[in-house]
C-alpha atoms as a PDB file:
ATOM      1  CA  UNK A   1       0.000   0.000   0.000  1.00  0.00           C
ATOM      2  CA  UNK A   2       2.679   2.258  -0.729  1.00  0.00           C
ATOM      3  CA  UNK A   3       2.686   5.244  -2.855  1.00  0.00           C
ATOM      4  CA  UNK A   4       5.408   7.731  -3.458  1.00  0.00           C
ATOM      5  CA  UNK A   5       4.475  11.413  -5.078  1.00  0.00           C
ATOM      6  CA  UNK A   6       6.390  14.423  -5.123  1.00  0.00           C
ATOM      7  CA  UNK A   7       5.652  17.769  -4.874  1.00  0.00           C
ATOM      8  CA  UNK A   8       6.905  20.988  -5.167  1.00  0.00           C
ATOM      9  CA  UNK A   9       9.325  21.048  -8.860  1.00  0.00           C
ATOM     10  CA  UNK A  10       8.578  24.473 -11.068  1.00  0.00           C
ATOM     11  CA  UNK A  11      10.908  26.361 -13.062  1.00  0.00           C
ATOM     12  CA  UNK A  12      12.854  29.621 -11.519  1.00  0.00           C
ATOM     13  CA  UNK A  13      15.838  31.562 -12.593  1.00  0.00           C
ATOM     14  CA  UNK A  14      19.358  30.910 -11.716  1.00  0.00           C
ATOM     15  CA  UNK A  15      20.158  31.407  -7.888  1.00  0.00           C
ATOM     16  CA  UNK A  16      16.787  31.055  -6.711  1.00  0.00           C
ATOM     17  CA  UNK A  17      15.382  28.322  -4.481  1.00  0.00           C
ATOM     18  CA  UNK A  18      12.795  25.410  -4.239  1.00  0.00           C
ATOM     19  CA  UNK A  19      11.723  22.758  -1.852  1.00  0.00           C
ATOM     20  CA  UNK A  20      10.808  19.630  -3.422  1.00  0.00           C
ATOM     21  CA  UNK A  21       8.064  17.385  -0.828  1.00  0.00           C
ATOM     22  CA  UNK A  22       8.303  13.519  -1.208  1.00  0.00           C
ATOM     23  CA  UNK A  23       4.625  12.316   0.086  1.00  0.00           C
ATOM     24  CA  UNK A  24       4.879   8.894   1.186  1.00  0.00           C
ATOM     25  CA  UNK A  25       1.787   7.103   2.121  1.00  0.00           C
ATOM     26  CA  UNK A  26       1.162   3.912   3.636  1.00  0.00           C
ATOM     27  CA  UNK A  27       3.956   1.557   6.096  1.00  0.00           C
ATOM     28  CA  UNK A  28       5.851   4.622   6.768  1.00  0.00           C
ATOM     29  CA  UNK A  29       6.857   3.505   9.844  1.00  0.00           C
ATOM     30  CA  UNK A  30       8.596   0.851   7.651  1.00  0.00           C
ATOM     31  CA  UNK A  31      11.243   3.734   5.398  1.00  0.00           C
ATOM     32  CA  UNK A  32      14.676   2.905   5.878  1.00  0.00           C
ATOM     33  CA  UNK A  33      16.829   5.115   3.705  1.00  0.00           C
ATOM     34  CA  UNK A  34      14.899   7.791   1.662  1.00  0.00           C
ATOM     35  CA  UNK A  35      16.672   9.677  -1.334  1.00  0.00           C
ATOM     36  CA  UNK A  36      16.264  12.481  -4.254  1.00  0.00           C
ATOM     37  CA  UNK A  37      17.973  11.541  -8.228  1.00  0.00           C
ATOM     38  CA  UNK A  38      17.602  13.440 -11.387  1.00  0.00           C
ATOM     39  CA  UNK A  39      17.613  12.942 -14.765  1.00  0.00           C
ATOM     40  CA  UNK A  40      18.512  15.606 -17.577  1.00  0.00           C
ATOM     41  CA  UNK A  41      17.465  15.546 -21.094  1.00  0.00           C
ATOM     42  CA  UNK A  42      20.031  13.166 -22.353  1.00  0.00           C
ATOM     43  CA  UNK A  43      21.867  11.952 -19.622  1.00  0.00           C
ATOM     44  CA  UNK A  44      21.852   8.827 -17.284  1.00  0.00           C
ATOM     45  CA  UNK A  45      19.697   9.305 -13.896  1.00  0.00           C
ATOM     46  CA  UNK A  46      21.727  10.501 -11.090  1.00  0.00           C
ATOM     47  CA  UNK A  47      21.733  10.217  -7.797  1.00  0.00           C
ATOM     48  CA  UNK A  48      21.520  13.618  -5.849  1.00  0.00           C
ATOM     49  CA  UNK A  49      21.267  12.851  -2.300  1.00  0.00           C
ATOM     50  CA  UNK A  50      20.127  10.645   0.539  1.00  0.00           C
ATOM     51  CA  UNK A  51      19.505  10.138   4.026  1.00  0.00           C
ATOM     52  CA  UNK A  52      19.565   7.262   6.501  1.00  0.00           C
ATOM     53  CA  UNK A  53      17.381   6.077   9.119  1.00  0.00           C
ATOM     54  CA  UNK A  54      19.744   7.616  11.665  1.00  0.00           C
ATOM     55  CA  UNK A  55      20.130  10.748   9.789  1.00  0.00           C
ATOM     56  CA  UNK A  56      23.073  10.362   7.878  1.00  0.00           C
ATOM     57  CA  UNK A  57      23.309  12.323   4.948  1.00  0.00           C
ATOM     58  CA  UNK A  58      25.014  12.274   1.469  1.00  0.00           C
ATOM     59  CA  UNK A  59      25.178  14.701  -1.338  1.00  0.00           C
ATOM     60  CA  UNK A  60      26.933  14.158  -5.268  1.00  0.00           C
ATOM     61  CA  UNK A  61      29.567  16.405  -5.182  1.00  0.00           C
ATOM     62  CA  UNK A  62      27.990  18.955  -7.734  1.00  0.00           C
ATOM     63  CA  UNK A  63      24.604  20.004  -5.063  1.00  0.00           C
ATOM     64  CA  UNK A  64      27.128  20.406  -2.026  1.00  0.00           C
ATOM     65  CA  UNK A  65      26.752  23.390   0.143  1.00  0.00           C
ATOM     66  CA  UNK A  66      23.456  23.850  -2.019  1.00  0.00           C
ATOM     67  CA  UNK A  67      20.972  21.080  -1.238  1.00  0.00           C
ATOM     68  CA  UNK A  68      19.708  19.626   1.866  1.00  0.00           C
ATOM     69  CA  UNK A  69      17.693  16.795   2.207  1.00  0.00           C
ATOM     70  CA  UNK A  70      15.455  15.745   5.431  1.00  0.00           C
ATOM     71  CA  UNK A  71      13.632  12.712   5.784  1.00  0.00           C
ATOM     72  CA  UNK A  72      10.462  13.803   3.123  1.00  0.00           C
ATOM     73  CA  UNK A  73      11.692  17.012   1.699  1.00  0.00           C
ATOM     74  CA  UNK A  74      14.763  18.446  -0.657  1.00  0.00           C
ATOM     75  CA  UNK A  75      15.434  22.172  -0.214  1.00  0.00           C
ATOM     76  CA  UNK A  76      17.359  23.301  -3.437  1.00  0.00           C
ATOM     77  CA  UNK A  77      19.132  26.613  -3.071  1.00  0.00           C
ATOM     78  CA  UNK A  78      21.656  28.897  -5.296  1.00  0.00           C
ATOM     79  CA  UNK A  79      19.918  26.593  -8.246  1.00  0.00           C
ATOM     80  CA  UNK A  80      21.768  26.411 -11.704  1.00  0.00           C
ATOM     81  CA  UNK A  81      21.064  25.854 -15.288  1.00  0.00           C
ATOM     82  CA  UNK A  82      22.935  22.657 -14.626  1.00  0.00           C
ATOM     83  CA  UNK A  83      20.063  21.668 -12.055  1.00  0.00           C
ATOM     84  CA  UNK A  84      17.511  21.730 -14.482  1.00  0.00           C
ATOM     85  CA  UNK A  85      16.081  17.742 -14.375  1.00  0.00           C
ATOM     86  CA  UNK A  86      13.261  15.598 -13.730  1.00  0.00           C
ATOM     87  CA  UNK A  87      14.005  14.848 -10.259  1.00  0.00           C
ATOM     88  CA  UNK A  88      12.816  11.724  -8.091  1.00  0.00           C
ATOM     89  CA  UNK A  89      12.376  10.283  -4.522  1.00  0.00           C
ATOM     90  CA  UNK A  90      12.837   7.435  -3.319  1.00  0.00           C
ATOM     91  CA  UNK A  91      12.079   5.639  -0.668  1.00  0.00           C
ATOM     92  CA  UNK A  92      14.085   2.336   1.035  1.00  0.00           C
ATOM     93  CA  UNK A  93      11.655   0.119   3.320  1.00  0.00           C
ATOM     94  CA  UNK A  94      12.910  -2.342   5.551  1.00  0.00           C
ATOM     95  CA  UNK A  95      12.340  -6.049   4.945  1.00  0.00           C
ATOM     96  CA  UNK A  96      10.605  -8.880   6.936  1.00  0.00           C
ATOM     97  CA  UNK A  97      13.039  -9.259   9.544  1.00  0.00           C
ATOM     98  CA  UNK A  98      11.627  -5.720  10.896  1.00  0.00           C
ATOM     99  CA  UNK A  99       7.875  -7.114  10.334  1.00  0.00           C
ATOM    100  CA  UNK A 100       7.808  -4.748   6.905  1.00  0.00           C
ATOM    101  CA  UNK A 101       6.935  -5.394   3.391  1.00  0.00           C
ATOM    102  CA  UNK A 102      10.872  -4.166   2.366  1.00  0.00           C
ATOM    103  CA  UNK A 103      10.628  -2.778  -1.104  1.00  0.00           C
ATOM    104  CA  UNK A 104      11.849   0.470  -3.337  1.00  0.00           C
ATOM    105  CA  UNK A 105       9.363   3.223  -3.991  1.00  0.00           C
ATOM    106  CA  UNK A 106       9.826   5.939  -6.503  1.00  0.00           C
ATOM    107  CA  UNK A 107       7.440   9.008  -7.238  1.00  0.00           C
ATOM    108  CA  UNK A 108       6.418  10.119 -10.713  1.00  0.00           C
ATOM    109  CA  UNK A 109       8.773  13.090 -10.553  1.00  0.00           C
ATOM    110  CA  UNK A 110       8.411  16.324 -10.944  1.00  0.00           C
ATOM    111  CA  UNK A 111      10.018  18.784 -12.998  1.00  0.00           C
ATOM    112  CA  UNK A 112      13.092  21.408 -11.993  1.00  0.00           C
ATOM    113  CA  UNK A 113      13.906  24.163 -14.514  1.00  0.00           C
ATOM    114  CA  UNK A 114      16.363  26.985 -14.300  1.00  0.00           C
ATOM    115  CA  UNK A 115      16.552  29.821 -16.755  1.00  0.00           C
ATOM    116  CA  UNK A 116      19.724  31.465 -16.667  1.00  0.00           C
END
């Protein structure tokens, strides 16, 4: 039961800000590791960031100092051309042993642009 939708994408010029939301619905109780990637018109997806159960975070070396990600939400600031992707959540559940369902959710993705 499941579902993953984000929230939140829109286009703005270069150095402004957005805050993608990742809705999760369902065994929440159950998410693991949740996480953001992107995909640009012609170029493999790409993972942006994530964070752990206990809060650990990780960001691709290009979104550093600029992103943060908490557990349902992506706040995207000093934005660049360069940004400018479909971008995705994710969400990790943890399996059986933890009496979950386990599993990999992803959202439909919404879209980022920025005009320079």
């Amino acid at each position: 039961q499941v579902q993953v939708a984000e929230s939140g994408g829109g286009l703005v010029q270069t150095g402004g800000s957005l805050r993608l939301h990742c809705a999760v619905s369902g065994d929440t109780i159950c998410i693991r590791d949740m996480g953001w990637y992107r995909q640009a018109p012609g170029k493999e997806r790409e993972l942006v960031a994530t964070i752990t159960y206990g809060g650990k975070t990780y960001y691709t070396d290009s979104v550093k100092g600029r992103f943060t990600i908490s557990r349902f939400y992506l706040q995207m600031n000093s934005l660049k051309p360069d940004d400018t992707a479909v971008y995705y959540c994710n969400a990790s559940l943890a399996g059986a042993g933890y009496a979950c369902n386990g599993g990999t959710f992803w959202g439909r993705g919404p879209q980022v642009t920025v005009s320079s």
